[in-house]
Protein backbone atom coordinates (compact mmCIF):
# COMPACT_ATOMS: atom_id res chain seq x y z
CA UNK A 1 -153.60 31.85 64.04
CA UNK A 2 -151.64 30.61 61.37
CA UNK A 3 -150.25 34.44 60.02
CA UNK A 4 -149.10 34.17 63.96
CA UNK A 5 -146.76 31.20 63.21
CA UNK A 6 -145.76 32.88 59.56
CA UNK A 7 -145.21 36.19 61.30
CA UNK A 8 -143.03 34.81 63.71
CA UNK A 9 -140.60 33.31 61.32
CA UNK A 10 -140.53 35.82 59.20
CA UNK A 11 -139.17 38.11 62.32
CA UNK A 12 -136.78 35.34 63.38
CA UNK A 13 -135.29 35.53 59.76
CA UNK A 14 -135.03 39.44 59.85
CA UNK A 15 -133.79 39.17 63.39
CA UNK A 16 -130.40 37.18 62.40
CA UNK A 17 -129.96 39.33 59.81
CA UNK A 18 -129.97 42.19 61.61
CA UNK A 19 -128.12 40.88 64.85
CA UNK A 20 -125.22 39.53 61.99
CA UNK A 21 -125.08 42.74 60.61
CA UNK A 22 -124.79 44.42 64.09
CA UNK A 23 -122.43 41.73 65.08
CA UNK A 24 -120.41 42.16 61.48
CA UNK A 25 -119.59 45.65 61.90
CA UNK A 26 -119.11 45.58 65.95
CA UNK A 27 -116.68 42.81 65.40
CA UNK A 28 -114.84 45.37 62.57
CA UNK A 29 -114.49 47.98 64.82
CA UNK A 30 -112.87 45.37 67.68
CA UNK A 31 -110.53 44.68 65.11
CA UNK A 32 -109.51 48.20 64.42
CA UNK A 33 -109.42 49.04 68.40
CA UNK A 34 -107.27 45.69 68.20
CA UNK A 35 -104.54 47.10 66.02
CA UNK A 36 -104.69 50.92 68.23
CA UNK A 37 -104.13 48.77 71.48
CA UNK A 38 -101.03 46.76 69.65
CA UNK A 39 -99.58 50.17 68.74
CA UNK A 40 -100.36 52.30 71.85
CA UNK A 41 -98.68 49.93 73.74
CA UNK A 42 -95.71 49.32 71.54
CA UNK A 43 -95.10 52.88 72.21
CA UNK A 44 -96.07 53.29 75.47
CA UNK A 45 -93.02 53.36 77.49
CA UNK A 46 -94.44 53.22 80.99
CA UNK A 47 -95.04 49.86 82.41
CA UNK A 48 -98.11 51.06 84.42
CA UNK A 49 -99.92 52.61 81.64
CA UNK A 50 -98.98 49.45 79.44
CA UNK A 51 -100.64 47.51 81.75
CA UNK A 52 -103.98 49.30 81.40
CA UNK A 53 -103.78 48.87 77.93
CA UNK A 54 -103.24 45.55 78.15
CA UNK A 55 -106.11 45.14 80.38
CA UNK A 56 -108.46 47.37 77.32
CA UNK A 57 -106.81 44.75 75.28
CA UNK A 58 -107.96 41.93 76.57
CA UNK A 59 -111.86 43.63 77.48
CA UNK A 60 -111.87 43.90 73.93
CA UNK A 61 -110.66 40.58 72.76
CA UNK A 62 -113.74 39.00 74.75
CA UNK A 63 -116.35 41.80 73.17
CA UNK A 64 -115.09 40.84 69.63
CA UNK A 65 -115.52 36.80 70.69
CA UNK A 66 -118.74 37.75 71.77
CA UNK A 67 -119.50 39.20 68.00
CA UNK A 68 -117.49 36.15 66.58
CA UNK A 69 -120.01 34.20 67.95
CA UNK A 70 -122.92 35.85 67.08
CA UNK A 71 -121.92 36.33 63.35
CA UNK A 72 -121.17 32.44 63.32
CA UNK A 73 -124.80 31.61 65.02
CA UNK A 74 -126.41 33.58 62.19
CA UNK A 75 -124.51 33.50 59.41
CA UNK A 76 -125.37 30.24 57.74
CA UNK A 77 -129.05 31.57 58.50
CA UNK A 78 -128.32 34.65 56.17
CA UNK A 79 -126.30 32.94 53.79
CA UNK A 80 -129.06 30.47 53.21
CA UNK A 81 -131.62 33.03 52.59
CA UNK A 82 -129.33 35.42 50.24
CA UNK A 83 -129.33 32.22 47.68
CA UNK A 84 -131.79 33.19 45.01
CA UNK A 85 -134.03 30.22 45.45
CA UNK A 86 -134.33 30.93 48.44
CA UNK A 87 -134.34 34.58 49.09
CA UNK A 88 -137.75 34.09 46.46
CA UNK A 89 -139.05 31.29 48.80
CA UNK A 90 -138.73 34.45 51.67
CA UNK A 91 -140.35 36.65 49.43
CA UNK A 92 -143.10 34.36 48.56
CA UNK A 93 -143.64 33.96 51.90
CA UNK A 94 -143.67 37.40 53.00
CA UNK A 95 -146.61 37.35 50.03
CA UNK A 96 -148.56 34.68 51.98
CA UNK A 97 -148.73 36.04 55.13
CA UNK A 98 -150.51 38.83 53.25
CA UNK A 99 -153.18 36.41 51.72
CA UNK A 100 -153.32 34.63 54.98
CA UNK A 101 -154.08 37.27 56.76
CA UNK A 102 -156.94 38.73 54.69
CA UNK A 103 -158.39 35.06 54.86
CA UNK A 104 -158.26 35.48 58.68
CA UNK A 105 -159.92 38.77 58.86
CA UNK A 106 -162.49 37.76 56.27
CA UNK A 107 -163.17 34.50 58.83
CA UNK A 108 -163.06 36.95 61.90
CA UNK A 109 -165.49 40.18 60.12
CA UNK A 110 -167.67 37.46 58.02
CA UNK A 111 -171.52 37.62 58.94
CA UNK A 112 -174.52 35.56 57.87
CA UNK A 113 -177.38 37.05 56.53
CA UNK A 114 -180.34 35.34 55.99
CA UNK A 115 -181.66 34.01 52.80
CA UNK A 116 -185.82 34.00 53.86
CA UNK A 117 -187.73 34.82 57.19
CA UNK A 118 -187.72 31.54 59.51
């Protein structure tokens, strides 16, 4: 069905917005855990424990590449659609899956009745 193939673009367009968001704010909090590792070992004076939080260091270096690269997949995606022409295109759209799917129940619920005895 054609509200189907609307439908599923729709989603795909809400989906990178949500996954940049997610990815936005995950990749904020790597940074601030960044700048805590820097300090706790600047301070830490045992080489042991330093290591360790080196090692946190670099676990979270590749989480917050892993969010890099999610924000970048996305993020033209969202930026095109927060343009006004074409954030109205989205919403116009979101309007026609409406109308397309009242066409498509009408089609699927729609009965002849008879006009004169055969």
């Amino acid at each position: 069905m054609n509200s189907n193939k609307i439908k599923a673009f729709l989603d795909f367009i809400d989906e990178c917005k949500n996954m940049h968001d997610l990815a936005f704010e995950n990749m904020k909090k790597e940074d601030a855990r960044l700048q805590d590792l820097l300090h706790a070992i600047e301070f830490e004076t045992k080489t042991k424990e330093r290591s360790k939080l080196c090692t946190k260091l670099h676990k979270s270096r590749i989480e917050r590449r892993e969010y890099k690269n999610a924000v970048e997949l996305t993020e033209d995606i969202v930026n095109f659609f927060q343009e006004p022409q074409h954030k109205k295109t989205l919403d116009q759209m979101r309007q026609l899956l409406g109308k397309v799917r009242k066409v498509e129940k009408y089609h699927n619920d729609r009965v002849y009745n008879r006009k004169i005895e055969i």
